[in-house]
PDB file of N, CA and C in Angstrom:
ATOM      1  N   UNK A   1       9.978  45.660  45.331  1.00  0.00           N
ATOM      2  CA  UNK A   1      10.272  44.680  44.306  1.00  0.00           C
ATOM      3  C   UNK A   1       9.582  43.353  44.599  1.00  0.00           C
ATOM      4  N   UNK A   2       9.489  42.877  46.003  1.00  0.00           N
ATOM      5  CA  UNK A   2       8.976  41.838  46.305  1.00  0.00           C
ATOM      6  C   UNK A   2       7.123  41.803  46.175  1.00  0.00           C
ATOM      7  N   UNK A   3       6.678  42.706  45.801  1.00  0.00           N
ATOM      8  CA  UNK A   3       5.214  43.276  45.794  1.00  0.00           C
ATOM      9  C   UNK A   3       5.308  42.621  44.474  1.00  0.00           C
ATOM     10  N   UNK A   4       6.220  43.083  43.558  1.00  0.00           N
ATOM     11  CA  UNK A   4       5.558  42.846  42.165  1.00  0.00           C
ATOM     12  C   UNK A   4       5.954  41.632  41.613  1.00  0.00           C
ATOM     13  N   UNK A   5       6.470  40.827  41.886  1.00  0.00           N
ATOM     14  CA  UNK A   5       6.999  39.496  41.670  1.00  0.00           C
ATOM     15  C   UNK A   5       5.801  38.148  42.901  1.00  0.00           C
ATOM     16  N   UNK A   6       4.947  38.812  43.282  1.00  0.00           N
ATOM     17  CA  UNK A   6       4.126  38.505  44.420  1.00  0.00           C
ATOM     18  C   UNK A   6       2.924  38.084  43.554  1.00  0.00           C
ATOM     19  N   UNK A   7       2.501  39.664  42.175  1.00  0.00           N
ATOM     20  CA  UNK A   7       1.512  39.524  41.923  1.00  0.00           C
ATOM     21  C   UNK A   7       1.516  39.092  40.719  1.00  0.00           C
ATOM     22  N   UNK A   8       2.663  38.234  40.266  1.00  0.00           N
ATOM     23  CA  UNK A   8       2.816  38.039  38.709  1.00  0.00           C
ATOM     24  C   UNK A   8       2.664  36.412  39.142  1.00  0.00           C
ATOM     25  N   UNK A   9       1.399  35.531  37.957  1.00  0.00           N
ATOM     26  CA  UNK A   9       1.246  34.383  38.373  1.00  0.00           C
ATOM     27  C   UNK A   9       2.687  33.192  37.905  1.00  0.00           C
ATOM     28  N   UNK A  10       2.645  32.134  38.648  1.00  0.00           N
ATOM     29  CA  UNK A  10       3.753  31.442  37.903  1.00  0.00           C
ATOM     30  C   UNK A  10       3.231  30.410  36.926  1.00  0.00           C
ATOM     31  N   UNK A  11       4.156  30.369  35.631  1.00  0.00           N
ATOM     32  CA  UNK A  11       3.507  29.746  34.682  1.00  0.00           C
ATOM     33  C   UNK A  11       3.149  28.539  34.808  1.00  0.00           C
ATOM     34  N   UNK A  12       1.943  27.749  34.067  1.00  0.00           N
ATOM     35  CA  UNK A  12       1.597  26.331  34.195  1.00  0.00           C
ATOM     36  C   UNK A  12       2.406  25.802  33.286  1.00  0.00           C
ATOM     37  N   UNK A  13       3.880  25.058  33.947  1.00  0.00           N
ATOM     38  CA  UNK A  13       4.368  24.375  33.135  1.00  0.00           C
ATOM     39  C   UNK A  13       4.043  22.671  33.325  1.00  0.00           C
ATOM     40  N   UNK A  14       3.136  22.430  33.794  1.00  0.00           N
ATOM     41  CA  UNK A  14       2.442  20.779  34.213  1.00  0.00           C
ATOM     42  C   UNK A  14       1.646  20.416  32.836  1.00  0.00           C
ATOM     43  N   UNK A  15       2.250  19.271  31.881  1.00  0.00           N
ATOM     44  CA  UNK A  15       1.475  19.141  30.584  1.00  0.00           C
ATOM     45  C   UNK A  15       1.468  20.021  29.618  1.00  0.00           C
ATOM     46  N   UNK A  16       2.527  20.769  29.716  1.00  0.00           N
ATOM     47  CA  UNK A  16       2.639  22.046  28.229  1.00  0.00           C
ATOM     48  C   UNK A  16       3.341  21.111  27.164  1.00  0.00           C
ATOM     49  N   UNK A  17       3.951  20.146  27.440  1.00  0.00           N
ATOM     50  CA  UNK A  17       4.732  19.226  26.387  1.00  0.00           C
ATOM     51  C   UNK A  17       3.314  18.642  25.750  1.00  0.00           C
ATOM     52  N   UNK A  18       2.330  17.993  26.326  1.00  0.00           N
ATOM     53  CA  UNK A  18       1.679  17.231  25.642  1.00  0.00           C
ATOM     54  C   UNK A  18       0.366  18.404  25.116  1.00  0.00           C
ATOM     55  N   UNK A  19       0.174  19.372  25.738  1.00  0.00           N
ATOM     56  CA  UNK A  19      -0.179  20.197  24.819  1.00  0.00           C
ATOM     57  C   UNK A  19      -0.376  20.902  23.825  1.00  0.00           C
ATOM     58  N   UNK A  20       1.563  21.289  23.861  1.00  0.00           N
ATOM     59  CA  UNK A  20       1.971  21.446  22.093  1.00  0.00           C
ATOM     60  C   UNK A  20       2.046  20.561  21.476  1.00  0.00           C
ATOM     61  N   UNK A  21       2.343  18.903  21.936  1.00  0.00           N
ATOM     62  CA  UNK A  21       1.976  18.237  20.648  1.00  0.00           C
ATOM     63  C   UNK A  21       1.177  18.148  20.536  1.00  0.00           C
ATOM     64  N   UNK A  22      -0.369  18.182  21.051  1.00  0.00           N
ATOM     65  CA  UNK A  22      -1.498  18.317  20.214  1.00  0.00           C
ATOM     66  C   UNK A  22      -1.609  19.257  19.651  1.00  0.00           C
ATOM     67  N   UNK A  23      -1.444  20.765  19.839  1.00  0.00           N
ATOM     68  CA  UNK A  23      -1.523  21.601  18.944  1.00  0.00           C
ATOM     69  C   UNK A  23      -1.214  21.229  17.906  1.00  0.00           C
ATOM     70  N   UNK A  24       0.398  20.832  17.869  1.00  0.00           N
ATOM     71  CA  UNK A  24       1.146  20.900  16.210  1.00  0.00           C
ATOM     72  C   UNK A  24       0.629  19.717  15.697  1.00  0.00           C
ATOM     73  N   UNK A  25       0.240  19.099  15.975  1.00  0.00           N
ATOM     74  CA  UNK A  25      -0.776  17.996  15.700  1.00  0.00           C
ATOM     75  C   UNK A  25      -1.741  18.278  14.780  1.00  0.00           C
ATOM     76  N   UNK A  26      -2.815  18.679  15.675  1.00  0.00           N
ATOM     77  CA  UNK A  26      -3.997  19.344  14.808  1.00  0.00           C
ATOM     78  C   UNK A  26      -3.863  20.464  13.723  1.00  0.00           C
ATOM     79  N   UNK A  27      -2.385  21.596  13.874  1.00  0.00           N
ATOM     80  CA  UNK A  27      -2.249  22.546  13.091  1.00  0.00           C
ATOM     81  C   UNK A  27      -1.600  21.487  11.943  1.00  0.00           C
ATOM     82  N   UNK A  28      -0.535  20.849  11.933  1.00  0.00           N
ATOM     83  CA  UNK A  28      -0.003  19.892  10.985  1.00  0.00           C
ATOM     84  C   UNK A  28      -0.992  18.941  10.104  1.00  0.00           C
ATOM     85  N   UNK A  29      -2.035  18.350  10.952  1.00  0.00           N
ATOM     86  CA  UNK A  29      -2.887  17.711   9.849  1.00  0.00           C
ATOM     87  C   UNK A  29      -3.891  18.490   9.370  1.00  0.00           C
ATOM     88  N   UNK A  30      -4.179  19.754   9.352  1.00  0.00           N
ATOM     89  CA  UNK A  30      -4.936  20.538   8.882  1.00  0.00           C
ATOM     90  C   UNK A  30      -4.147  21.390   7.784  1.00  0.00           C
ATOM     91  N   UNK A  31      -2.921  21.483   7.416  1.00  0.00           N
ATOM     92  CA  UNK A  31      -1.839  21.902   6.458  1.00  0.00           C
ATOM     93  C   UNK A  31      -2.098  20.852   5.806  1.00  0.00           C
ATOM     94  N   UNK A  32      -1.974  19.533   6.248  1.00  0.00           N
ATOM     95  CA  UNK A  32      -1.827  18.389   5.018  1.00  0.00           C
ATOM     96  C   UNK A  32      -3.053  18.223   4.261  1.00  0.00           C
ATOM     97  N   UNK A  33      -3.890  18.404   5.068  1.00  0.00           N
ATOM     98  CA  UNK A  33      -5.115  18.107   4.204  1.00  0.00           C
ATOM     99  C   UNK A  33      -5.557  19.469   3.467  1.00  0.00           C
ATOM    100  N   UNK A  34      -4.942  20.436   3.874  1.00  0.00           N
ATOM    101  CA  UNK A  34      -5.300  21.783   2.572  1.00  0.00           C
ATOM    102  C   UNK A  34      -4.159  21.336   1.709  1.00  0.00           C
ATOM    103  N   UNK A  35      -2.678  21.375   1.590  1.00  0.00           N
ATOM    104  CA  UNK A  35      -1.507  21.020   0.732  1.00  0.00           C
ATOM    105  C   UNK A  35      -2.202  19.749  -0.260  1.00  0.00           C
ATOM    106  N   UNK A  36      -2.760  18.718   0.073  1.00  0.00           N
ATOM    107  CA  UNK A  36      -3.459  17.560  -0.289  1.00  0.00           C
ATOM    108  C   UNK A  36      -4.083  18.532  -1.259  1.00  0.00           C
ATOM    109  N   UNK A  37      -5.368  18.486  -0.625  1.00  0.00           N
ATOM    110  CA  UNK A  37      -6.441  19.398  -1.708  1.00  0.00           C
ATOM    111  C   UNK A  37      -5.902  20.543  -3.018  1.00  0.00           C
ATOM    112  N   UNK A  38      -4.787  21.295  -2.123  1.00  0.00           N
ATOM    113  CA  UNK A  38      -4.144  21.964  -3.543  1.00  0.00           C
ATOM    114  C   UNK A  38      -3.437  21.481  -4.616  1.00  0.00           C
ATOM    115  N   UNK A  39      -2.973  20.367  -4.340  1.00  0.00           N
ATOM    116  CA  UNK A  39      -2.172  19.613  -4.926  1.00  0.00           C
ATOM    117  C   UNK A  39      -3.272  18.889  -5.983  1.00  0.00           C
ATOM    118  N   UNK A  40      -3.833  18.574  -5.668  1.00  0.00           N
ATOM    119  CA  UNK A  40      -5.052  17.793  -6.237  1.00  0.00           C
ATOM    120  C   UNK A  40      -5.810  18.858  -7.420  1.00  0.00           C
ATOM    121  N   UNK A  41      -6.300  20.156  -6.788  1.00  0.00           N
ATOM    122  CA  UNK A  41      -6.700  20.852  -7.952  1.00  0.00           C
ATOM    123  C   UNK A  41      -5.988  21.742  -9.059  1.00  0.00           C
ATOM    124  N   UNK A  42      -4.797  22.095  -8.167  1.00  0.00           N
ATOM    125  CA  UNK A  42      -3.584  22.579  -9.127  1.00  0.00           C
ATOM    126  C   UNK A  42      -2.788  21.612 -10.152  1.00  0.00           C
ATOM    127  N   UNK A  43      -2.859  20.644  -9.513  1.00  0.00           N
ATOM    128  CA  UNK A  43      -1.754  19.587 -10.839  1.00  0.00           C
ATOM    129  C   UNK A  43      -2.163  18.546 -11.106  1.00  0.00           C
ATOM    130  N   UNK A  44      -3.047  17.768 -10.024  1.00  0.00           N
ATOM    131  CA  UNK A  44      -3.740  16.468 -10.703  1.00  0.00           C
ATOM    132  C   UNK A  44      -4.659  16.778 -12.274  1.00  0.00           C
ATOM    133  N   UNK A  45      -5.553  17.622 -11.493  1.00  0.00           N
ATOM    134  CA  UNK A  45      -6.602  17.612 -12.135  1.00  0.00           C
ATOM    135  C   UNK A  45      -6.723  18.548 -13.389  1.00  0.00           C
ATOM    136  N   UNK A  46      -5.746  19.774 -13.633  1.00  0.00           N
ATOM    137  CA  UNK A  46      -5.503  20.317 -15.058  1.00  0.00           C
ATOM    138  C   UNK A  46      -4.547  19.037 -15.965  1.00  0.00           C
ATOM    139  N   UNK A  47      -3.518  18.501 -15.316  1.00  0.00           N
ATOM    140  CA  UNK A  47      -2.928  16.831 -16.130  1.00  0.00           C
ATOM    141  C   UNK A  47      -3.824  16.025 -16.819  1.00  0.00           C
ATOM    142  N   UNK A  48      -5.084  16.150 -15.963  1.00  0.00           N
ATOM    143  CA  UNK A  48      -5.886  14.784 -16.306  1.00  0.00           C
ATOM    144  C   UNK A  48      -6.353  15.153 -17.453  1.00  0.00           C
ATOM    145  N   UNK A  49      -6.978  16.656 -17.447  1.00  0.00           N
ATOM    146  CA  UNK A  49      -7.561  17.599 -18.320  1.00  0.00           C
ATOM    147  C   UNK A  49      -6.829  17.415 -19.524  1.00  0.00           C
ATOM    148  N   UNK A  50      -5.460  17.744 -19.177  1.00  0.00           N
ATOM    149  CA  UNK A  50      -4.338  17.883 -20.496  1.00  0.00           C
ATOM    150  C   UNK A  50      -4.336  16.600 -21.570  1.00  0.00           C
ATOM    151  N   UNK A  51      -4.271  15.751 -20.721  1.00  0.00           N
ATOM    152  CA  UNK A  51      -4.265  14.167 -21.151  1.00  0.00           C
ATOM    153  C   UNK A  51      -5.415  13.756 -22.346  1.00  0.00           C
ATOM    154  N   UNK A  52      -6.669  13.806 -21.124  1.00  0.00           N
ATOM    155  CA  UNK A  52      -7.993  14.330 -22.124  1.00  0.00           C
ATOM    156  C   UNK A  52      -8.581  15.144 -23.367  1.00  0.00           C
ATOM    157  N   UNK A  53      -7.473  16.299 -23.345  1.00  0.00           N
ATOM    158  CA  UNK A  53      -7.981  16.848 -24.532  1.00  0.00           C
ATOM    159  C   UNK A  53      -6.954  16.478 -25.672  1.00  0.00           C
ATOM    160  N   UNK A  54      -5.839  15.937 -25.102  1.00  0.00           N
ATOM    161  CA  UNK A  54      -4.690  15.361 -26.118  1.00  0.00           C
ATOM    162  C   UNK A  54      -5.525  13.983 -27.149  1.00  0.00           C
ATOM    163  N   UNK A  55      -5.871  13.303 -26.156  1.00  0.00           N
ATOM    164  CA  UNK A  55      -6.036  11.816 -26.338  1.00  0.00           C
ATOM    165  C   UNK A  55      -7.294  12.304 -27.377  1.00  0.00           C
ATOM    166  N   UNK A  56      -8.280  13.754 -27.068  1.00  0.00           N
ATOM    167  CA  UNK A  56      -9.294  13.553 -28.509  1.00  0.00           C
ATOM    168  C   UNK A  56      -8.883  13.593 -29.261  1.00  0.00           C
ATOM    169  N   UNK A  57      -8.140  13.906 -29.712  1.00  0.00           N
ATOM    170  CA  UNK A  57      -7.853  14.694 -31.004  1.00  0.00           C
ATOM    171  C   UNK A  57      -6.580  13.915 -31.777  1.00  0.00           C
ATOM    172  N   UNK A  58      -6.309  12.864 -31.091  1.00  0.00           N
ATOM    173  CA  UNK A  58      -4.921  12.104 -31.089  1.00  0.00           C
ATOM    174  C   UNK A  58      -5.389  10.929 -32.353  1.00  0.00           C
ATOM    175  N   UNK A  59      -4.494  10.667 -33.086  1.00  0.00           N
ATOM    176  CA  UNK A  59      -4.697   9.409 -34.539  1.00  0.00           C
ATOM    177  C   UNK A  59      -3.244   8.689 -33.838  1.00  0.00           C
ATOM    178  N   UNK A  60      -3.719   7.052 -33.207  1.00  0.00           N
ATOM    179  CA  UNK A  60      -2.580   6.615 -33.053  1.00  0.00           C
ATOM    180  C   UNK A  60      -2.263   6.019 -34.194  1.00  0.00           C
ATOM    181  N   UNK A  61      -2.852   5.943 -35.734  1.00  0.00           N
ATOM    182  CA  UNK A  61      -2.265   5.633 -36.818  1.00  0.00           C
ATOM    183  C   UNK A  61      -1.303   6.401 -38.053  1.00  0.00           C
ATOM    184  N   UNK A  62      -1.875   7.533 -37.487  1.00  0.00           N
ATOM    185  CA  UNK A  62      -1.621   8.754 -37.982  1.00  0.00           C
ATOM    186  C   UNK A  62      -0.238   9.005 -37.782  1.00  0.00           C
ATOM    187  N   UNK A  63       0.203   8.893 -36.536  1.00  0.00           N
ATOM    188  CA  UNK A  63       1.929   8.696 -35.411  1.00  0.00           C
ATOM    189  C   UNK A  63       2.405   7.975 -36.478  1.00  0.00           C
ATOM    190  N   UNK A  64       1.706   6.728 -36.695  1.00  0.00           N
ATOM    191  CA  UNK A  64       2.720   5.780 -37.072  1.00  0.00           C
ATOM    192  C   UNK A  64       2.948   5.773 -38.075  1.00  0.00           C
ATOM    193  N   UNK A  65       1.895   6.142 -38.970  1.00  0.00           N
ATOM    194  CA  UNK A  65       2.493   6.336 -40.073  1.00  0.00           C
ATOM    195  C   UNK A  65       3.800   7.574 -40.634  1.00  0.00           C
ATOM    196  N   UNK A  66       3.808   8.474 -39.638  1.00  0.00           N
ATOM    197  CA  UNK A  66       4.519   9.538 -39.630  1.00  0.00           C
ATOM    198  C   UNK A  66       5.899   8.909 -39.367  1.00  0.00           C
ATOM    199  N   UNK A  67       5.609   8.366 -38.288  1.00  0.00           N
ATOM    200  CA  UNK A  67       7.048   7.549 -37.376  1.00  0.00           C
ATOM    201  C   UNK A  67       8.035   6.693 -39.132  1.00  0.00           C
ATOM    202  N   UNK A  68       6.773   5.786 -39.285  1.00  0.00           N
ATOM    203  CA  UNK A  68       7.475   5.361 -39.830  1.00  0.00           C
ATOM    204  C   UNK A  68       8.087   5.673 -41.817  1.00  0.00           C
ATOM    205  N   UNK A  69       7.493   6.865 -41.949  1.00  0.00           N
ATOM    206  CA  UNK A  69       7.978   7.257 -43.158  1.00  0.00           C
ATOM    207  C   UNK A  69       9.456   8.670 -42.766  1.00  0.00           C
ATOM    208  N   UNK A  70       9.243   8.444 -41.552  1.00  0.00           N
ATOM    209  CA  UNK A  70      10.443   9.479 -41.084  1.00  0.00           C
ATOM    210  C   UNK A  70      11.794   8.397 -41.054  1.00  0.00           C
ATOM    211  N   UNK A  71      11.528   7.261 -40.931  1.00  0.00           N
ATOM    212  CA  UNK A  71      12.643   6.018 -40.719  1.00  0.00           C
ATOM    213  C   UNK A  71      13.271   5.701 -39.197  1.00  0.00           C
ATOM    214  N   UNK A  72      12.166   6.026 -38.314  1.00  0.00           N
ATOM    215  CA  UNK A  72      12.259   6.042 -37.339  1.00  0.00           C
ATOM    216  C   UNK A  72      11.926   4.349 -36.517  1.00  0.00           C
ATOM    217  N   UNK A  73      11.062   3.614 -36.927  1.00  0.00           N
ATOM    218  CA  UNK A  73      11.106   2.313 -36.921  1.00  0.00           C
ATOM    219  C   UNK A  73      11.902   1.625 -37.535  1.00  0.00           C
ATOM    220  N   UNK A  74      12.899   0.517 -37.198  1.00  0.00           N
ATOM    221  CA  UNK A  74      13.519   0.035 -37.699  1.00  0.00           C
ATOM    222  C   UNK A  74      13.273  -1.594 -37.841  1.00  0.00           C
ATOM    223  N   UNK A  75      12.056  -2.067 -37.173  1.00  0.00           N
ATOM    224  CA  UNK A  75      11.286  -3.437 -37.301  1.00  0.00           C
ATOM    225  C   UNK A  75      10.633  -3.047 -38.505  1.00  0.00           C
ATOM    226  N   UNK A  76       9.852  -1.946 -38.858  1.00  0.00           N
ATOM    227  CA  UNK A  76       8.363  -2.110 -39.938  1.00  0.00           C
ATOM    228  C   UNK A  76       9.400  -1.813 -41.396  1.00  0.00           C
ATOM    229  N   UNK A  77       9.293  -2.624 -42.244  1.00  0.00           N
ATOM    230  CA  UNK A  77       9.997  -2.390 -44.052  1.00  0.00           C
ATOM    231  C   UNK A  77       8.400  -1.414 -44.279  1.00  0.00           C
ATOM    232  N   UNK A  78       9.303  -1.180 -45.218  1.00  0.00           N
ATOM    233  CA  UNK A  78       8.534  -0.209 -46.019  1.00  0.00           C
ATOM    234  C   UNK A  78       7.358  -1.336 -47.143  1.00  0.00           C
TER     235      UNK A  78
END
């Protein structure tokens, strides 16, 4: 028994703390900056899109005149 406990090395526990925090370090800001980037092409950038194709096609006189023959303004008389 003493043979095989002879030839098994003992672990380097000197600096394993500051090791894993660099790991989770480098693994953590490499999540943020992909999460970042997805975030960015999944929802920024179809919004902006959405916005854009709204705003062509959009009559802000058109609203109002709607708004206000519905009696929905209550400043503008008829």
């Amino acid at each position: 028994m003493s043979e095989v406990t002879a030839k098994i090395p003992k672990p380097v526990l000197r600096g394993l703390h500051n090791a894993s925090i660099k790991r989770n370090l480098v693994v953590s800001s490499v999540l943020c900056v992909i999460s970042a980037i997805a975030f960015k092409l999944m929802y920024v950038d179809p919004k902006k899109q959405a916005y854009a194709d709204f705003y062509k096609t959009y009559d802000a006189n058109k609203a109002f005149e709607r708004m206000k023959n519905a009696g929905l303004l209550q400043a503008v008389k008829d």
